[in-house]
N, C-alpha and C. Protein backbone atom coordinates (compact mmCIF):
# COMPACT_ATOMS: atom_id res chain seq x y z
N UNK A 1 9.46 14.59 0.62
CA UNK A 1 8.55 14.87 -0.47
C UNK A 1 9.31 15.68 -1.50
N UNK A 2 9.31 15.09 -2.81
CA UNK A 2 9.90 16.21 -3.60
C UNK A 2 9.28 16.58 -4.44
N UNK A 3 9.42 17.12 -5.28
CA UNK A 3 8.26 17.91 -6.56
C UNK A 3 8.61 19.51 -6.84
N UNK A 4 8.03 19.98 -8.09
CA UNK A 4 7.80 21.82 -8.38
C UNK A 4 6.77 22.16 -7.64
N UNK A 5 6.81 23.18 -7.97
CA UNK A 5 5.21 24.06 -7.22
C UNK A 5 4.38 23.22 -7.97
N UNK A 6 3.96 23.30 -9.70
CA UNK A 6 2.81 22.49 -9.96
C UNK A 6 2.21 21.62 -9.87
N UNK A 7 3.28 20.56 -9.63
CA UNK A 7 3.24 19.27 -9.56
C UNK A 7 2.46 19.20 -7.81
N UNK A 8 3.08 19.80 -7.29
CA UNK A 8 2.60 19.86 -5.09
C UNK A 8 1.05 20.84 -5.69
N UNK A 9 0.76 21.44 -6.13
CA UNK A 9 -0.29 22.35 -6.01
C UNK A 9 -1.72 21.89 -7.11
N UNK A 10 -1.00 21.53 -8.29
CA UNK A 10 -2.07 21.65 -9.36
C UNK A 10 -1.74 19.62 -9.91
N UNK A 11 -1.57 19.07 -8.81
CA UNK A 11 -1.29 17.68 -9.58
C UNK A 11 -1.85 16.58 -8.89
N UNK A 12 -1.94 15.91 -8.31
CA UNK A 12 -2.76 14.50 -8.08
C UNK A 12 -1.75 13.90 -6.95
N UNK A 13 -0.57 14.61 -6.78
CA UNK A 13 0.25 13.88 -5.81
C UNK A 13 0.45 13.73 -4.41
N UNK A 14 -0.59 15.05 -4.02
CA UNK A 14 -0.83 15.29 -2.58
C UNK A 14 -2.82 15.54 -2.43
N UNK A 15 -2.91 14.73 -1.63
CA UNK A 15 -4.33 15.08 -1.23
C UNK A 15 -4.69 15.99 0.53
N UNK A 16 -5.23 16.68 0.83
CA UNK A 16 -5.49 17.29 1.77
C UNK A 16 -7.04 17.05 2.61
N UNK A 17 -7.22 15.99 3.65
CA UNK A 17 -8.56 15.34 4.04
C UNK A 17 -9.06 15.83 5.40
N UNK A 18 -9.91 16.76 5.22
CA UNK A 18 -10.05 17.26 6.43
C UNK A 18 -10.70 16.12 7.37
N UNK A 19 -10.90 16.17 9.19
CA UNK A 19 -11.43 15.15 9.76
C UNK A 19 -12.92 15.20 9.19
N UNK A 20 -13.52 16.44 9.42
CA UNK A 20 -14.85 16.98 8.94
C UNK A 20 -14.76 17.95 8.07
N UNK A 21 -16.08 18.41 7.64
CA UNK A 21 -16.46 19.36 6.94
C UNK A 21 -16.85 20.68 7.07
N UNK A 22 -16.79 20.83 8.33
CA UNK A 22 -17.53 22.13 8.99
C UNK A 22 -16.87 22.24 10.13
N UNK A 23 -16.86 23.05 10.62
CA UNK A 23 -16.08 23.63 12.16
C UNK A 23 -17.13 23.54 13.32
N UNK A 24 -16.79 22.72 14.13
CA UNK A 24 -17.81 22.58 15.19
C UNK A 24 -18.14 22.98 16.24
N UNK A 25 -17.59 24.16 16.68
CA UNK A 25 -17.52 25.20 17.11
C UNK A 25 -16.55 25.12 18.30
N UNK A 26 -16.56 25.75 19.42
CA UNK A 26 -15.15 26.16 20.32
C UNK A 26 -15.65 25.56 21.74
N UNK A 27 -15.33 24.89 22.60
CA UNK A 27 -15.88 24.50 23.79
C UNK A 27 -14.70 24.66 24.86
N UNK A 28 -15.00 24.55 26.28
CA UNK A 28 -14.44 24.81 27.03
C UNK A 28 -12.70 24.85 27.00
N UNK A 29 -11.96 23.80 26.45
CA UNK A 29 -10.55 23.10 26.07
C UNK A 29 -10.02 23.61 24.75
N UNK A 30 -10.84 24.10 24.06
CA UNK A 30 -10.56 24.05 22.30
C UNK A 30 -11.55 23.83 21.68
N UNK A 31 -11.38 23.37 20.27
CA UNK A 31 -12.70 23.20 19.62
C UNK A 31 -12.70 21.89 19.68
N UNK A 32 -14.57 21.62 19.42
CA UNK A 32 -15.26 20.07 19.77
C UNK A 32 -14.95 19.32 18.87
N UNK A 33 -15.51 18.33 19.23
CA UNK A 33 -14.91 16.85 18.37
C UNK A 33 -15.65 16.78 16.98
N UNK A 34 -15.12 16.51 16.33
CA UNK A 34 -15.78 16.38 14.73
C UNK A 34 -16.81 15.44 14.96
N UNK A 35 -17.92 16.04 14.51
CA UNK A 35 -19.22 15.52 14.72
C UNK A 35 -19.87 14.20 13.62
N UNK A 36 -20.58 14.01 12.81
CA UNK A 36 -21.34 12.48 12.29
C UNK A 36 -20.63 12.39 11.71
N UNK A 37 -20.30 13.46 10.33
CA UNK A 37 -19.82 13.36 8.99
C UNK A 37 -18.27 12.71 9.43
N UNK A 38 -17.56 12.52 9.90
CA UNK A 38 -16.47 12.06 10.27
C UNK A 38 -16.44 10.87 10.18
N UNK A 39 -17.42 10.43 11.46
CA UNK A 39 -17.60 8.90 11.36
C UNK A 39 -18.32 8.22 10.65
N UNK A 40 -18.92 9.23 9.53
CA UNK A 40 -20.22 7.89 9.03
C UNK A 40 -19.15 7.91 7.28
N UNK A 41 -18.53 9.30 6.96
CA UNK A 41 -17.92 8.86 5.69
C UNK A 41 -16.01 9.02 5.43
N UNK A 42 -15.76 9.43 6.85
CA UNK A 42 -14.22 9.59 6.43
C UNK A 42 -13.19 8.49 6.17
N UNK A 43 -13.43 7.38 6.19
CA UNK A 43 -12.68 5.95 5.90
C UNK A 43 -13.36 5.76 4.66
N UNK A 44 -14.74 6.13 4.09
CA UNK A 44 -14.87 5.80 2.88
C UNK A 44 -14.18 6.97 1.74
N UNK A 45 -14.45 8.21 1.68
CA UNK A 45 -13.37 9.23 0.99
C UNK A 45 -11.68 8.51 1.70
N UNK A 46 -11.22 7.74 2.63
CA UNK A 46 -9.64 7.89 2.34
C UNK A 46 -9.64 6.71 1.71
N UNK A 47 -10.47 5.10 1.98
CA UNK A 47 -10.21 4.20 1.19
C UNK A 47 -10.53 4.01 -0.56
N UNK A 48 -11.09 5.33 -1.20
CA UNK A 48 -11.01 6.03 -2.73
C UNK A 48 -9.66 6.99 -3.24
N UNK A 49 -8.92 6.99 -2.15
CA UNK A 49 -7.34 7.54 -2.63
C UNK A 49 -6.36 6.51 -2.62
N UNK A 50 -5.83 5.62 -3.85
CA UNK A 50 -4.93 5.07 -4.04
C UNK A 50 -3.44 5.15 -3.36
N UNK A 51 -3.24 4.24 -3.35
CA UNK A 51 -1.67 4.48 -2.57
C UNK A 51 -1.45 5.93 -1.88
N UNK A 52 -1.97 5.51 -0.63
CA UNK A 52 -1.45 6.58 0.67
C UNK A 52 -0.18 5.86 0.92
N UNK A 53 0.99 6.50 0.97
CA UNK A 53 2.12 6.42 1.15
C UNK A 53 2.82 6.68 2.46
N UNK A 54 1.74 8.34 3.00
CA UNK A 54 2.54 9.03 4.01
C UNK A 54 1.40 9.58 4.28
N UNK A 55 0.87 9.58 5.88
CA UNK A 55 -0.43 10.14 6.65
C UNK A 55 0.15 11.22 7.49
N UNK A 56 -0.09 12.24 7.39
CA UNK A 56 0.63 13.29 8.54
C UNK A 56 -0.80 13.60 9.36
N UNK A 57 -0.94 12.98 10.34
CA UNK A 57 -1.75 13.76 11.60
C UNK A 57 -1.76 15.05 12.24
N UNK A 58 -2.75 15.52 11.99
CA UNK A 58 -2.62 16.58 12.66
C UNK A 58 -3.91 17.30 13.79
N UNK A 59 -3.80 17.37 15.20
CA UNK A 59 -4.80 16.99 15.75
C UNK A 59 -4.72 16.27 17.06
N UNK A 60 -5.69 16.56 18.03
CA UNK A 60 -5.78 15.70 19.07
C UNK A 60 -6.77 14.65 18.34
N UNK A 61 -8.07 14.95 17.58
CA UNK A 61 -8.48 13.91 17.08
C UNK A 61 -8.60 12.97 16.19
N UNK A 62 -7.45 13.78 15.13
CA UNK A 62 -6.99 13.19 14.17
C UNK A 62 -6.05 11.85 14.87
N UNK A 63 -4.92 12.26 15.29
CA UNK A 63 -4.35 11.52 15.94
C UNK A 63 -4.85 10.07 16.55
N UNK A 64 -6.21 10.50 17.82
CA UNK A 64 -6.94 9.50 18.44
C UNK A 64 -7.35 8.33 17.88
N UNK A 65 -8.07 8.67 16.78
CA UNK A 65 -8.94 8.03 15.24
C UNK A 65 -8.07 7.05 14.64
N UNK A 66 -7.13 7.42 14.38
CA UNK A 66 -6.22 6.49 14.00
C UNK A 66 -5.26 5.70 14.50
């Protein structure tokens, strides 16, 4: 990845997609699995970002999902 600070921070060239929206709290292993909002709209917010180039996973369930 190359770029200035502005360009990485204040520019259109990196997007940051969380699995969910809210933290779902902490269960026995770690924290629980990203709950509705995940599955009912997160393929529709990533298929509205043009040319994904490079997906960095991060996550046991990020990972899974995909």
């Amino acid at each position: 990845m190359d770029g200035d600070f502005e360009e990485i921070f204040y520019g259109t060239s990196i997007a940051i997609v969380p699995m969910d929206l809210y933290y779902p709290g902490k269960g026995k292993g770690g924290d629980l699995h990203p709950g509705a909002f995940m599955r009912k709209y997160h393929d529709e917010i990533v298929a509205l970002l043009p040319k994904i180039e490079l997906r960095i996973l991060i996550g046991k369930y990020a990972i899974s999902l995909r």
